[in-house]
N, C-alpha and C. Protein backbone atom coordinates (compact mmCIF):
# COMPACT_ATOMS: atom_id res chain seq x y z
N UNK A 1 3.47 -1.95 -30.18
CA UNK A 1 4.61 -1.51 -29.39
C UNK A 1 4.43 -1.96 -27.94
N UNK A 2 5.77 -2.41 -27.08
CA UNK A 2 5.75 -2.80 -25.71
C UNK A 2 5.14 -1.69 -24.55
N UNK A 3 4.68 -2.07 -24.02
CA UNK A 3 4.27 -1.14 -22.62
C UNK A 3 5.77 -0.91 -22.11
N UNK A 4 5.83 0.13 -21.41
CA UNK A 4 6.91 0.16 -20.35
C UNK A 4 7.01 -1.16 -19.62
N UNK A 5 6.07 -1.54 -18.40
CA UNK A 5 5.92 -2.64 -17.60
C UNK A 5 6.67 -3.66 -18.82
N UNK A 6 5.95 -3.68 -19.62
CA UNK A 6 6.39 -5.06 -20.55
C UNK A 6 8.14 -5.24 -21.09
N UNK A 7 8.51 -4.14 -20.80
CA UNK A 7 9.94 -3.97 -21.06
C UNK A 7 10.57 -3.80 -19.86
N UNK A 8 10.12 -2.94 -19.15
CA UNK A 8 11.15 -2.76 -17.29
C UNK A 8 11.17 -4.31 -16.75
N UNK A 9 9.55 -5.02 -16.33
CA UNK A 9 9.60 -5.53 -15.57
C UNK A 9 10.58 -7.01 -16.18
N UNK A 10 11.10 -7.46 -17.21
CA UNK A 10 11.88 -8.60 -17.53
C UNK A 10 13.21 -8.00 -17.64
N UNK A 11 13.88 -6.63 -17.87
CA UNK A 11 14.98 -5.69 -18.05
C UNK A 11 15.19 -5.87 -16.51
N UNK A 12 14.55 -5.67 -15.46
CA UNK A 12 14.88 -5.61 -13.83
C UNK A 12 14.81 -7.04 -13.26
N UNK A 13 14.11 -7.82 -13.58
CA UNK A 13 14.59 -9.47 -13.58
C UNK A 13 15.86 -9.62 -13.97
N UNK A 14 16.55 -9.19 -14.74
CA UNK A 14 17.54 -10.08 -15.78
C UNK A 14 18.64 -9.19 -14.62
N UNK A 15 18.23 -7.52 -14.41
CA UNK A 15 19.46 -7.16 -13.77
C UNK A 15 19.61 -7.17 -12.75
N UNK A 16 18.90 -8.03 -11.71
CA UNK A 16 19.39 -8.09 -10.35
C UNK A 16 19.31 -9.58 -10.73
N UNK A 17 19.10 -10.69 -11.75
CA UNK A 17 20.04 -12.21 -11.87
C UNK A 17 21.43 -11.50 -11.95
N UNK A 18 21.81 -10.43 -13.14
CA UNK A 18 23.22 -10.36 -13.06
C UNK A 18 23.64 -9.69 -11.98
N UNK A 19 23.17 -8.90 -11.48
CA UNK A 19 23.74 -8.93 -9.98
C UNK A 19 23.60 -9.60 -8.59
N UNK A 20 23.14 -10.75 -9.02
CA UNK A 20 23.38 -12.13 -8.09
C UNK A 20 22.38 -11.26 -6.98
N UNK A 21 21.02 -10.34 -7.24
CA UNK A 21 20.11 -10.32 -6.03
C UNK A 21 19.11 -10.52 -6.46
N UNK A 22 18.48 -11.96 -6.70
CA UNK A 22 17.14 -12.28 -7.35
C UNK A 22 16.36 -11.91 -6.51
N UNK A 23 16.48 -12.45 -5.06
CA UNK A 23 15.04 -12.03 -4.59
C UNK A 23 14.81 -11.06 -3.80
N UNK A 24 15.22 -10.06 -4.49
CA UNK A 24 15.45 -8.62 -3.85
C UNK A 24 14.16 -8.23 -4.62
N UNK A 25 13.21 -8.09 -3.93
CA UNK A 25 11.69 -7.30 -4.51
C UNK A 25 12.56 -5.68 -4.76
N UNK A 26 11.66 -5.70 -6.01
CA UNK A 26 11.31 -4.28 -6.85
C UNK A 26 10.39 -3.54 -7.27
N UNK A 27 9.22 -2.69 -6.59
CA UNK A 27 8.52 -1.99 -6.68
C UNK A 27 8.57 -1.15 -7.93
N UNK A 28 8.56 -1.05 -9.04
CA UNK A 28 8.66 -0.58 -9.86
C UNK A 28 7.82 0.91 -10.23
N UNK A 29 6.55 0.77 -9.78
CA UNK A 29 5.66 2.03 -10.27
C UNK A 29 6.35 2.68 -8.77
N UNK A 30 6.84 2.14 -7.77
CA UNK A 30 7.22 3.05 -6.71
C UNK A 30 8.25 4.09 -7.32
N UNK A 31 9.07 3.20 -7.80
CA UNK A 31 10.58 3.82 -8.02
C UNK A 31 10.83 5.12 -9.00
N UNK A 32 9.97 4.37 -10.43
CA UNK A 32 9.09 5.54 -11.14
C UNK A 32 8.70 6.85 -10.59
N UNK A 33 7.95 6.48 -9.81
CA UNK A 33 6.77 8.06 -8.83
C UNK A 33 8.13 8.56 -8.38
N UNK A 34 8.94 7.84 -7.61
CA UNK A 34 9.83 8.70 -6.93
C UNK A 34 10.86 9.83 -7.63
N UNK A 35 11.43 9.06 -8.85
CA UNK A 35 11.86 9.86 -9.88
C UNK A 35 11.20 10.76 -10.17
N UNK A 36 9.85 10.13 -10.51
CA UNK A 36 8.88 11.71 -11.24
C UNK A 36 8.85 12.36 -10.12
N UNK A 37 8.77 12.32 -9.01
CA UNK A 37 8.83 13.94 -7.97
C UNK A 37 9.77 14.29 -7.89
N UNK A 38 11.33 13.56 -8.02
CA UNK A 38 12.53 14.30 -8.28
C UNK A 38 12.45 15.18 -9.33
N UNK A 39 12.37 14.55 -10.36
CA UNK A 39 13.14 14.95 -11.79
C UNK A 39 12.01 16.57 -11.82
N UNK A 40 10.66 16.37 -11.70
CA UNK A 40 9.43 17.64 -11.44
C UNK A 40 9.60 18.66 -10.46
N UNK A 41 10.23 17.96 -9.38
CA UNK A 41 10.19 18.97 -7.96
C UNK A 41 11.81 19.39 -7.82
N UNK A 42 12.50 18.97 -8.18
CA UNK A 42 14.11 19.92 -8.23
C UNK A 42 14.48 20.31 -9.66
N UNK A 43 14.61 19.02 -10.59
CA UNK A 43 15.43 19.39 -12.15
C UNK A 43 15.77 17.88 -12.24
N UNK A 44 15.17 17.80 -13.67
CA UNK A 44 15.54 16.11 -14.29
C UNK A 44 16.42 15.53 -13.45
N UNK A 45 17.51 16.35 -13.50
CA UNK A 45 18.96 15.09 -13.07
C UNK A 45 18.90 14.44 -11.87
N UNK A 46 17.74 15.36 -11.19
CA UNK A 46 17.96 14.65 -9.67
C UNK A 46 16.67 13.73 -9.32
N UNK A 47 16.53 12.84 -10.76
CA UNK A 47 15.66 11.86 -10.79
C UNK A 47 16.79 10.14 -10.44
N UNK A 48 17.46 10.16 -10.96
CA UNK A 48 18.64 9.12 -11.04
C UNK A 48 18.93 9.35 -9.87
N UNK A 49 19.82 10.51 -9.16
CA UNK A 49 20.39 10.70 -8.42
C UNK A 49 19.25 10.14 -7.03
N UNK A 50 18.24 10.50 -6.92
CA UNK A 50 17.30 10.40 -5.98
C UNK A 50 17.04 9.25 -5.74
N UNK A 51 16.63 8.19 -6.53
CA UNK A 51 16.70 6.73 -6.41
C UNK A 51 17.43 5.98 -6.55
N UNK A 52 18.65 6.26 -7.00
CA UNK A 52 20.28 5.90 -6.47
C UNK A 52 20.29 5.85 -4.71
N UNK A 53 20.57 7.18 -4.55
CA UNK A 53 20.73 7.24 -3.05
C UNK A 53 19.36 6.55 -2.19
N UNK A 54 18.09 6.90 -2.37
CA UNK A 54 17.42 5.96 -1.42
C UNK A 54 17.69 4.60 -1.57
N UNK A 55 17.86 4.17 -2.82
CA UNK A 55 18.23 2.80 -3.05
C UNK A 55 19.21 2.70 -2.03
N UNK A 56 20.32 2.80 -1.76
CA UNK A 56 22.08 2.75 -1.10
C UNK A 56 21.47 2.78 -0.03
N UNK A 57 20.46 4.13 0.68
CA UNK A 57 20.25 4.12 2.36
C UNK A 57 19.72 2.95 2.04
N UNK A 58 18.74 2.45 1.75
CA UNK A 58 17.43 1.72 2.52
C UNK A 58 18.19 -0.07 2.49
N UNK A 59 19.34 -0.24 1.05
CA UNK A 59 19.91 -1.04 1.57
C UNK A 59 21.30 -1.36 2.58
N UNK A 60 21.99 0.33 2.69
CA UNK A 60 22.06 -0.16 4.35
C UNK A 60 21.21 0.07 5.49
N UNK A 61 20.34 -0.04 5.10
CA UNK A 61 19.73 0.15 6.70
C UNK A 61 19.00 -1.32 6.44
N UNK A 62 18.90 -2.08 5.69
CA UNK A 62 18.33 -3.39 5.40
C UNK A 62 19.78 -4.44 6.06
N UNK A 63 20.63 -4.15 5.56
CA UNK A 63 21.82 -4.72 5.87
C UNK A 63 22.08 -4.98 6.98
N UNK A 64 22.18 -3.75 8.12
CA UNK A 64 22.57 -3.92 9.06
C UNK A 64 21.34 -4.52 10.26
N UNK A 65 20.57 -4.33 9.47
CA UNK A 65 19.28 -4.89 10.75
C UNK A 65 18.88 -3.65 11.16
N UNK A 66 18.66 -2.61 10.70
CA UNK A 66 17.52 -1.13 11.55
C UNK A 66 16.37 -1.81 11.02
N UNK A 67 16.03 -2.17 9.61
CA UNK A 67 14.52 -2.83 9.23
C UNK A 67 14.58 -3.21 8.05
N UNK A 68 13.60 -4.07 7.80
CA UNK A 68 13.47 -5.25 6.59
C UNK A 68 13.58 -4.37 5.42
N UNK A 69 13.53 -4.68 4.62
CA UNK A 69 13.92 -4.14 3.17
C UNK A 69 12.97 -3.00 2.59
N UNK A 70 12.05 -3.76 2.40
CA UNK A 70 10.50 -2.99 2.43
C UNK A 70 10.42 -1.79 3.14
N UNK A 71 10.63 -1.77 4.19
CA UNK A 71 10.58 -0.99 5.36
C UNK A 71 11.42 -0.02 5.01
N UNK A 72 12.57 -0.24 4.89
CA UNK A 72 13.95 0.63 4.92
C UNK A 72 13.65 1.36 3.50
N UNK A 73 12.96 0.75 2.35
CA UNK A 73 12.56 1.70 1.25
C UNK A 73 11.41 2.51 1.44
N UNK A 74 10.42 2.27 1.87
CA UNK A 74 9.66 3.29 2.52
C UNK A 74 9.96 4.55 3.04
N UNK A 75 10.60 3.86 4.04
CA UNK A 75 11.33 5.21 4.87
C UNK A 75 12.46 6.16 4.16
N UNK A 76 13.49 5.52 3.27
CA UNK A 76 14.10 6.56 2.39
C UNK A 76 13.15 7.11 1.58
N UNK A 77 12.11 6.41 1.00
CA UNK A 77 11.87 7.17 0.36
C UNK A 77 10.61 8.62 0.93
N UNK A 78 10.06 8.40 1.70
CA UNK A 78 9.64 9.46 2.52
C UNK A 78 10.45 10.35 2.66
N UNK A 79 11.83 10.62 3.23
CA UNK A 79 12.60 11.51 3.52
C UNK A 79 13.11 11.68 2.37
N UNK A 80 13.39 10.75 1.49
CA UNK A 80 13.71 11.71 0.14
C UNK A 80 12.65 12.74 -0.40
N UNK A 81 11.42 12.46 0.23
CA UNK A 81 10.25 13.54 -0.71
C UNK A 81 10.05 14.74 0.29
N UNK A 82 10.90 14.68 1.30
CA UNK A 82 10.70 15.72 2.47
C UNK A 82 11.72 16.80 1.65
N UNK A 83 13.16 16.47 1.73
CA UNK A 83 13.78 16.72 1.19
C UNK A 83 13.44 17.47 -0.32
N UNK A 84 12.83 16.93 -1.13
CA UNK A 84 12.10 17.31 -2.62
C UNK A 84 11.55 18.36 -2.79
N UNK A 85 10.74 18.75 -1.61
CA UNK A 85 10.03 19.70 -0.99
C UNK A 85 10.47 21.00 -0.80
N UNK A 86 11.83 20.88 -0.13
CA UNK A 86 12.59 22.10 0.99
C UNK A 86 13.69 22.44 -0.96
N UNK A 87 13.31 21.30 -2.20
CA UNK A 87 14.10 21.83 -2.91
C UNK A 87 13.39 22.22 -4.32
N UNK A 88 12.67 23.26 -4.15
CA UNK A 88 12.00 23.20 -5.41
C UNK A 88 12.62 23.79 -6.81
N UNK A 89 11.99 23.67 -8.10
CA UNK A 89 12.68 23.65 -9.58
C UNK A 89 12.45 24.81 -9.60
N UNK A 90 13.65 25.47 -10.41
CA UNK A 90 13.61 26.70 -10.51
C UNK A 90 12.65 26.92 -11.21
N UNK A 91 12.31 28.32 -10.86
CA UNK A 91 11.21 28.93 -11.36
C UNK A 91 9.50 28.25 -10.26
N UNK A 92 9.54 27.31 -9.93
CA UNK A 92 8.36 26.96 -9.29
C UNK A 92 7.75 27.97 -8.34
N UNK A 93 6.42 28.00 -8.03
CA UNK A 93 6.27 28.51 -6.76
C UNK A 93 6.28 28.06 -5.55
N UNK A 94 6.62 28.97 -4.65
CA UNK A 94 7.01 28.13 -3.15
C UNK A 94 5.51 28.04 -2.54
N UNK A 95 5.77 26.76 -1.67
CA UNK A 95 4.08 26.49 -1.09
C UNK A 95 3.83 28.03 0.39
C-alpha cells in the first residue's frame, strides 16, 4: 500500500499544474501539522477551514508585496495557532 507522501506529494503536483501555479512551493508535512492542531485543538471541521484561510492570508500578503511567500505562510500560520489556542475542543482542559 502507498504512503501518504507517495500519494499527496504527485496529487499536489498535478493540482497546482491544474491550477496554472507550478512553482508555488508546498510544504506538505507543514500543512498537515497545521490541520492536526486545528482539527485536535477546536473540532475536526476547523482543520480545512484553518488551512483554507491561512492559505488565502499568506497569499495575499504574498501578492501584494508585505513578504515572500514562505514568509507570509509562516506568519499565518503562527497566528492561526495563536488563535487555536484562545479556541479550545470542547470538553478540553484550559491551560
Amino acid at each position: 500500500m502507498a504512503s501518504a507522501e507517495e500519494i499527496l506529494h504527485p496529487f499536489v503536483t498535478e493540482l497546482l499544474s491544474a491550477l496554472e501555479i507550478e512553482d508555488t512551493p508546498v510544504d506538505i508535512g507543514a500543512v498537515l501539522g497545521l490541520a492536526g492542531v486545528a482539527a485536535h485543538g477546536v473540532v475536526r471541521p476547523a482543520a480545512p477551514l484553518t488551512t483554507f484561510v491561512v492559505g488565502y492570508a499568506a497569499g495575499l500578503a504574498a501578492a501584494t508585496g508585505q513578504a515572500a511567500p514562505e514568509v507570509a505562510m509562516r506568519a499565518a500560520s503562527r497566528v492561526a495557532e495563536e488563535v487555536i489556542r484562545r479556541h479550545p475542543a470542547p470538553g478540553a482542559s484550559a491551560e
